[in-house]
Protein backbone atom coordinates (compact mmCIF):
# COMPACT_ATOMS: atom_id res chain seq x y z
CA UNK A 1 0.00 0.00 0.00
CA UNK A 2 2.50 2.68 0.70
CA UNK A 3 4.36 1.76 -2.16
CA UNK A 4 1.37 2.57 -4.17
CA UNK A 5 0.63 5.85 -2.25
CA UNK A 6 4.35 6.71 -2.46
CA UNK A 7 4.73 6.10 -6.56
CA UNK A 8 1.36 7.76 -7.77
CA UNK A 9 2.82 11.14 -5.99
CA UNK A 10 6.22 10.88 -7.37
CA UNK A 11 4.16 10.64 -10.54
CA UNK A 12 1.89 13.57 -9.80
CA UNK A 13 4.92 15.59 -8.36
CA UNK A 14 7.08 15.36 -11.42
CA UNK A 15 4.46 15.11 -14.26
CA UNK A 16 1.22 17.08 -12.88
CA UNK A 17 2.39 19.23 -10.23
CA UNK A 18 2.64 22.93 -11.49
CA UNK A 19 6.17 24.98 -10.17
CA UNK A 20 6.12 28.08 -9.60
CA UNK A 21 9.62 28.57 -10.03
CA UNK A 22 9.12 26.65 -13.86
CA UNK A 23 5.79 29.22 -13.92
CA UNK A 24 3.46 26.29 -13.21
CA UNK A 25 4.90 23.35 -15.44
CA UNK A 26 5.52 20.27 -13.96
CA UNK A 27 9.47 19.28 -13.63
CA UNK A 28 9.38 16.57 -15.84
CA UNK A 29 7.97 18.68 -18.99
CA UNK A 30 10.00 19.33 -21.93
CA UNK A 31 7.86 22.61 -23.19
CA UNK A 32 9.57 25.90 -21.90
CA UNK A 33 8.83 28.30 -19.13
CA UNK A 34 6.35 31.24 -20.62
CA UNK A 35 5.72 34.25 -19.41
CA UNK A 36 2.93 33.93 -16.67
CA UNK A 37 -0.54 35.06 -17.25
CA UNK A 38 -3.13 35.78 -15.05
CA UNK A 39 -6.81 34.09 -16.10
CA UNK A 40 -10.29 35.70 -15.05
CA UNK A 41 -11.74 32.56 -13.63
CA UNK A 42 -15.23 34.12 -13.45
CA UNK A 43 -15.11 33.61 -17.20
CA UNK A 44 -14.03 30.13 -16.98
CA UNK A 45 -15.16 26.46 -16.13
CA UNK A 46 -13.34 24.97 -13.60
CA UNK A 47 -12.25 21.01 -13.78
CA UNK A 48 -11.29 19.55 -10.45
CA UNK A 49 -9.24 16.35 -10.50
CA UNK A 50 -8.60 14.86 -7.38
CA UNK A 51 -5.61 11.95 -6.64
CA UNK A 52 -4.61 10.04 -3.55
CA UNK A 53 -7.75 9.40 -2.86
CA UNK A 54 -8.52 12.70 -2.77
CA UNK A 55 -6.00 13.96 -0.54
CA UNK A 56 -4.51 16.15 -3.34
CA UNK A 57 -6.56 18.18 -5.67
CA UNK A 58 -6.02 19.93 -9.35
CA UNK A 59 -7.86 22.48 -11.08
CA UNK A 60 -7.96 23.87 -14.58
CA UNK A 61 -10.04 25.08 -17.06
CA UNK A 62 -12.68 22.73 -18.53
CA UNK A 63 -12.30 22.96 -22.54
């Protein structure tokens, strides 16, 4: 079990987990840093994606 718990964050941490200092990629991506932009999320639909059982919890825009 924690072997389980333990790999499916190192997998969220390196591929899904946004950086700040990388301005919100994921350490493992091969697309470049852009210049950050700000989003009016009133405009927007929000997806939530939850992992670890819920524990941790990702948002984004819904196409």
């Amino acid at each position: 079990m924690r072997v389980k718990v333990l790999t499916e964050y190192i997998q969220h941490y390196n591929k899904h987990r946004p950086h700040q200092s990388r301005q919100h990629l994921p350490p493992d991506s091969s697309k470049s840093p852009a210049p950050a932009t700000v989003a009016d999320l009133q405009a927007h639909k929000i997806r939530r994606r939850s992992t670890l059982g819920g524990l941790i919890k990702e948002f984004q825009r819904a196409a």
